[in-house]
N, C-alpha and C. Protein backbone atom coordinates (compact mmCIF):
# COMPACT_ATOMS: atom_id res chain seq x y z
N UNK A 1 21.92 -13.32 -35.83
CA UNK A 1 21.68 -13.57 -34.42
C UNK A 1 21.02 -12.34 -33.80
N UNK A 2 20.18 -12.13 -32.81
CA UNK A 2 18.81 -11.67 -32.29
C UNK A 2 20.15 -11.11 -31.23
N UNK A 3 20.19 -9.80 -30.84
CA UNK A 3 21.21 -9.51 -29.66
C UNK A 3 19.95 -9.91 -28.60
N UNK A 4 20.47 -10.89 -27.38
CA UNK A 4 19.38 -10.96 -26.45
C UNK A 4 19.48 -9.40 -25.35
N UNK A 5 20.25 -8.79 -24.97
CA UNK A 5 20.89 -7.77 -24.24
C UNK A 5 20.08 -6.44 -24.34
N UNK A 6 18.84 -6.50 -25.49
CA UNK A 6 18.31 -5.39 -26.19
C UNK A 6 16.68 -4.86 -25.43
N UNK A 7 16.40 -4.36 -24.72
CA UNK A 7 15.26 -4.26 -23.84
C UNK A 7 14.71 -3.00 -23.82
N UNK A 8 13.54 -2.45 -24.00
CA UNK A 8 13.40 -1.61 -23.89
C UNK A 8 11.78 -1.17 -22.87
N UNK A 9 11.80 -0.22 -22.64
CA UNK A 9 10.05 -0.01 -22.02
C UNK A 9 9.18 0.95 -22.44
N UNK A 10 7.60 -0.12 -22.61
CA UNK A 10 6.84 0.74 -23.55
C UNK A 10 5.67 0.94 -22.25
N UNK A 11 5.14 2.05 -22.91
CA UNK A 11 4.11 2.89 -21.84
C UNK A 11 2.39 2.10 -22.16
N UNK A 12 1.65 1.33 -22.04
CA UNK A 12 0.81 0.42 -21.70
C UNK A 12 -0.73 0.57 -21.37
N UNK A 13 -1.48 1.56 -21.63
CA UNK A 13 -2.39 2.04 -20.12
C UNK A 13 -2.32 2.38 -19.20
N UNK A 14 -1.89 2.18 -17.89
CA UNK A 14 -0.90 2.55 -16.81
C UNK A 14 -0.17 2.06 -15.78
N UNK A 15 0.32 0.64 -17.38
CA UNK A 15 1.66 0.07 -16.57
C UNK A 15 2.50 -0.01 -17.64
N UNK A 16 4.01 -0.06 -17.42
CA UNK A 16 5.20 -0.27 -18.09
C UNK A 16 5.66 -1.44 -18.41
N UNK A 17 5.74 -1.57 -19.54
CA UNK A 17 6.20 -3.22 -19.91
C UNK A 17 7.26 -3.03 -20.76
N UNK A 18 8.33 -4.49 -19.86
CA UNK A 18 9.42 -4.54 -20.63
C UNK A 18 9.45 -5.50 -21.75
N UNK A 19 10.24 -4.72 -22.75
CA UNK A 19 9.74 -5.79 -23.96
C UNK A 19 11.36 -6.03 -25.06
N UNK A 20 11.38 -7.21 -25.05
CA UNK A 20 12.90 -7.90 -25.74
C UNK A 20 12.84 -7.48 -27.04
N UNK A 21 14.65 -7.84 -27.74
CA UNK A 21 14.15 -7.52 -28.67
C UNK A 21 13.89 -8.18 -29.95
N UNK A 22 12.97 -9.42 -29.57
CA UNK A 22 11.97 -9.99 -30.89
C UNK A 22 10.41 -9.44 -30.22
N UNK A 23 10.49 -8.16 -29.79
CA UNK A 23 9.06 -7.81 -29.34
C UNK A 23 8.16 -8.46 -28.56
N UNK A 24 8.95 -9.58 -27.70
CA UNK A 24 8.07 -10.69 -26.56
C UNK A 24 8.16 -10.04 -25.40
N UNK A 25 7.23 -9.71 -24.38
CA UNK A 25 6.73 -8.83 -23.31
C UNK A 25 7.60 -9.72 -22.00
N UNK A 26 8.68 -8.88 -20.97
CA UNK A 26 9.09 -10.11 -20.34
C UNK A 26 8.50 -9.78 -19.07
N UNK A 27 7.96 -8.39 -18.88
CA UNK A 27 6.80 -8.49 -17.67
C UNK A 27 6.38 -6.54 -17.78
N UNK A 28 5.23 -6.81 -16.58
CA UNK A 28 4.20 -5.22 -16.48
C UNK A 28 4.82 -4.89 -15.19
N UNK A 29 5.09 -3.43 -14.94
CA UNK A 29 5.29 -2.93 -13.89
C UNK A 29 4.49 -1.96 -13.77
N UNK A 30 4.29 -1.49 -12.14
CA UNK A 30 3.31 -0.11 -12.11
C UNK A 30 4.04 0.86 -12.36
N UNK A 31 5.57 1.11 -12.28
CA UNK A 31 6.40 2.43 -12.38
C UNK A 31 7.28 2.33 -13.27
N UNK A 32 7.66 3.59 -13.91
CA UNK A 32 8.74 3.47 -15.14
C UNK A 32 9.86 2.92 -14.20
N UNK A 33 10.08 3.14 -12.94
CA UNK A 33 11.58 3.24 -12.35
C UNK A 33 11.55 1.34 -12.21
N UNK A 34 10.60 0.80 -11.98
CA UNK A 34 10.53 -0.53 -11.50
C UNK A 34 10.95 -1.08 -12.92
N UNK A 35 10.38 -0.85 -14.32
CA UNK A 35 10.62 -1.50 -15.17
C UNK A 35 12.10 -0.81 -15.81
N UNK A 36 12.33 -0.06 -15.28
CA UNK A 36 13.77 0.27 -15.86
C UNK A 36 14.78 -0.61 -14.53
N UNK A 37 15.15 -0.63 -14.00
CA UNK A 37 15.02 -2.13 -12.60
C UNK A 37 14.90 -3.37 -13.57
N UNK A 38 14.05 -3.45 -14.35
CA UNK A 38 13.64 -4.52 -14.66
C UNK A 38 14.89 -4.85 -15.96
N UNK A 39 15.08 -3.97 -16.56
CA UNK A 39 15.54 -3.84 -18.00
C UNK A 39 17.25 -4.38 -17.42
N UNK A 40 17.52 -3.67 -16.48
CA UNK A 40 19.05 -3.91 -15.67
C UNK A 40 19.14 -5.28 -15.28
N UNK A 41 18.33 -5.85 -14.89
CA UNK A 41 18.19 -7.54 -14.13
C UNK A 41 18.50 -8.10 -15.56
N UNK A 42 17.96 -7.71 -16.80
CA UNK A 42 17.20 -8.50 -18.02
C UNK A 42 18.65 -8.34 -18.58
N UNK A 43 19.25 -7.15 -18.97
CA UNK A 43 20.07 -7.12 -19.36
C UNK A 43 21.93 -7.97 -18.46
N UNK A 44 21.85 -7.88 -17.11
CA UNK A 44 22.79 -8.36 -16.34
C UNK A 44 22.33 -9.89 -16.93
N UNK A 45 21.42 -10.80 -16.91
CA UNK A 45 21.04 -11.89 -17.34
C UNK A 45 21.29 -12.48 -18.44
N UNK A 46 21.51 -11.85 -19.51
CA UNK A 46 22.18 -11.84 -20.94
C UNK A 46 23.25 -11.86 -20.94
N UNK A 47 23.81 -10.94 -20.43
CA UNK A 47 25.10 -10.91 -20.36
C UNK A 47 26.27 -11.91 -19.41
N UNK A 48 25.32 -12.32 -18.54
CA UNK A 48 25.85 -14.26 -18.27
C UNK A 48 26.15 -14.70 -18.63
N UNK A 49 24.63 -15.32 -19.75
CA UNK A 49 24.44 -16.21 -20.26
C UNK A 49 25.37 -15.97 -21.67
N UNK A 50 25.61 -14.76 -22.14
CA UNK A 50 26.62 -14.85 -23.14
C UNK A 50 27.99 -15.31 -22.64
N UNK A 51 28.55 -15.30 -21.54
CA UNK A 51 29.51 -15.36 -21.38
C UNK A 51 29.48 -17.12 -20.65
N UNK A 52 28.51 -17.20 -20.28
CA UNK A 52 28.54 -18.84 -20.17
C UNK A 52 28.49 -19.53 -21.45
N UNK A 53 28.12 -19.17 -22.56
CA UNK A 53 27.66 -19.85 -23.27
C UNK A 53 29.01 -19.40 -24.23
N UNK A 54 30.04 -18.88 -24.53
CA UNK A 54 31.03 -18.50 -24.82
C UNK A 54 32.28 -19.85 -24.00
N UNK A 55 31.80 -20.26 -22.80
CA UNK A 55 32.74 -20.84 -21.87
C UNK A 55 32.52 -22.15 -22.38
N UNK A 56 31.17 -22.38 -22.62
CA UNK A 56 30.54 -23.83 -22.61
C UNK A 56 31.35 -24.46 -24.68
N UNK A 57 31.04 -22.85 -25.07
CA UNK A 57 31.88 -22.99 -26.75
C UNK A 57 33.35 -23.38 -26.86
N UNK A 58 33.95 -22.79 -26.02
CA UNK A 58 35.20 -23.15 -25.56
C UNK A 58 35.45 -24.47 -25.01
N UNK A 59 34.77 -24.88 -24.10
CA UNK A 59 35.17 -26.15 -23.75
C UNK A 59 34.72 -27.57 -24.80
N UNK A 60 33.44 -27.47 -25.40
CA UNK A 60 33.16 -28.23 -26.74
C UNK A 60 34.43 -28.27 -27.70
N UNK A 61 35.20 -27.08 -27.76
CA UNK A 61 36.27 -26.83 -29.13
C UNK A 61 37.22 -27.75 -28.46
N UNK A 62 37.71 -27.59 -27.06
CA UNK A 62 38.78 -28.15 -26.20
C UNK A 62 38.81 -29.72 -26.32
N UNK A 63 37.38 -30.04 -26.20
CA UNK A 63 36.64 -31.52 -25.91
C UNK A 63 37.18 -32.34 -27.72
N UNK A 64 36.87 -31.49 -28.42
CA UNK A 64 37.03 -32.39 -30.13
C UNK A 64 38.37 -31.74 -30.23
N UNK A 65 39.17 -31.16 -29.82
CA UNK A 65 40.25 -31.37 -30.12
C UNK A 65 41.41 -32.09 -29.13
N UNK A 66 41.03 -31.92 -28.35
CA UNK A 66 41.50 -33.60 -27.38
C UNK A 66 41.37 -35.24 -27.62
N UNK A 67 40.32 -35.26 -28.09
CA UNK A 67 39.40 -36.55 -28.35
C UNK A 67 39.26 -36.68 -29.93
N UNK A 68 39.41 -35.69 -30.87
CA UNK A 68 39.72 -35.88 -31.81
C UNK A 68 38.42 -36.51 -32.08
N UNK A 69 37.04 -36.03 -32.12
CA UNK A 69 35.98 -36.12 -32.17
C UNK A 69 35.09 -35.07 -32.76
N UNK A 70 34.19 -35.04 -33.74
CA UNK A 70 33.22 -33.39 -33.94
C UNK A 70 32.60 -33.14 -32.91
N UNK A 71 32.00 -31.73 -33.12
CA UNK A 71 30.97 -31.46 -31.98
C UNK A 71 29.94 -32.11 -31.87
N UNK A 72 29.12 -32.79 -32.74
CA UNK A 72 27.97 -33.37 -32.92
C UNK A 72 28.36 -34.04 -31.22
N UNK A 73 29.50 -35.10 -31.16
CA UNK A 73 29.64 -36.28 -30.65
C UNK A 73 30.72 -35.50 -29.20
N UNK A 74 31.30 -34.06 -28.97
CA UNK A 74 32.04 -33.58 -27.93
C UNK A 74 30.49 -32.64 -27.26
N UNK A 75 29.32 -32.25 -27.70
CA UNK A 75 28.41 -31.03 -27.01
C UNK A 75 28.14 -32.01 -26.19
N UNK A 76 27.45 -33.35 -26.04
CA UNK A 76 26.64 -33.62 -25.06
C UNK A 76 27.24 -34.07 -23.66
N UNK A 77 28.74 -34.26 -24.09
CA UNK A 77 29.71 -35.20 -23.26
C UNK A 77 30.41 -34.07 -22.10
N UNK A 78 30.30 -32.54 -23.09
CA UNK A 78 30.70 -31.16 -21.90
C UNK A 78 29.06 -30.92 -21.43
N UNK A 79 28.42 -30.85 -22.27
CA UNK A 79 26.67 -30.88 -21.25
C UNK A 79 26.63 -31.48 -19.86
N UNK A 80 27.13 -32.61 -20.08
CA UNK A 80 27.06 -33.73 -18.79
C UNK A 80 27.50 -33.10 -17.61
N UNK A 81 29.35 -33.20 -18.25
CA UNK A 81 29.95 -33.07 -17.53
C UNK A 81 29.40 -31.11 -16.91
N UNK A 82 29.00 -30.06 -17.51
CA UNK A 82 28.38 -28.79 -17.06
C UNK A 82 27.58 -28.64 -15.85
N UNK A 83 26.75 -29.77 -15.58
CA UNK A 83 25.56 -30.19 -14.19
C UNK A 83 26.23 -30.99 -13.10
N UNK A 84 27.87 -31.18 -13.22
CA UNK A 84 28.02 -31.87 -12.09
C UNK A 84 28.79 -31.15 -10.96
């Protein structure tokens, strides 16, 4: 697994770009300070989504062992229920 949380900033011509870490560019800034700004947003954002996506794992496990169902047939039924 790819840590998404991993960001770093590379120097460009004379703008700063933040760049993940499978090396995909997630934007150009004119100042190191803006793209280090940037790296904090990128990284607070990951770290959400890990923890949503940790919640959403949890409730799938909850879902097939209630219902006595696999995940194949408990992910889409906590999906649903996730948007309401």
């Amino acid at each position: 697994m790819i840590a998404r949380n991993e960001f770093r900033v590379e120097l460009i011509g004379n703008q700063f770009r933040v760049v993940d870490a499978v090396g995909e560019e997630v934007g150009a800034y004119p100042t190191e300070d803006a793209a280090k700004e940037a790296v904090e947003r990128c990284e607070k954002d990951a770290a959400m989504l890990d923890t949503a996506e940790v919640l959403v794992n949890i409730a799938v496990k909850t879902h097939m062992l209630t219902h006595g169902v696999d995940r194949e047939t408990a992910q889409p039924w906590v999906g649903c229920a996730t948007f309401k």
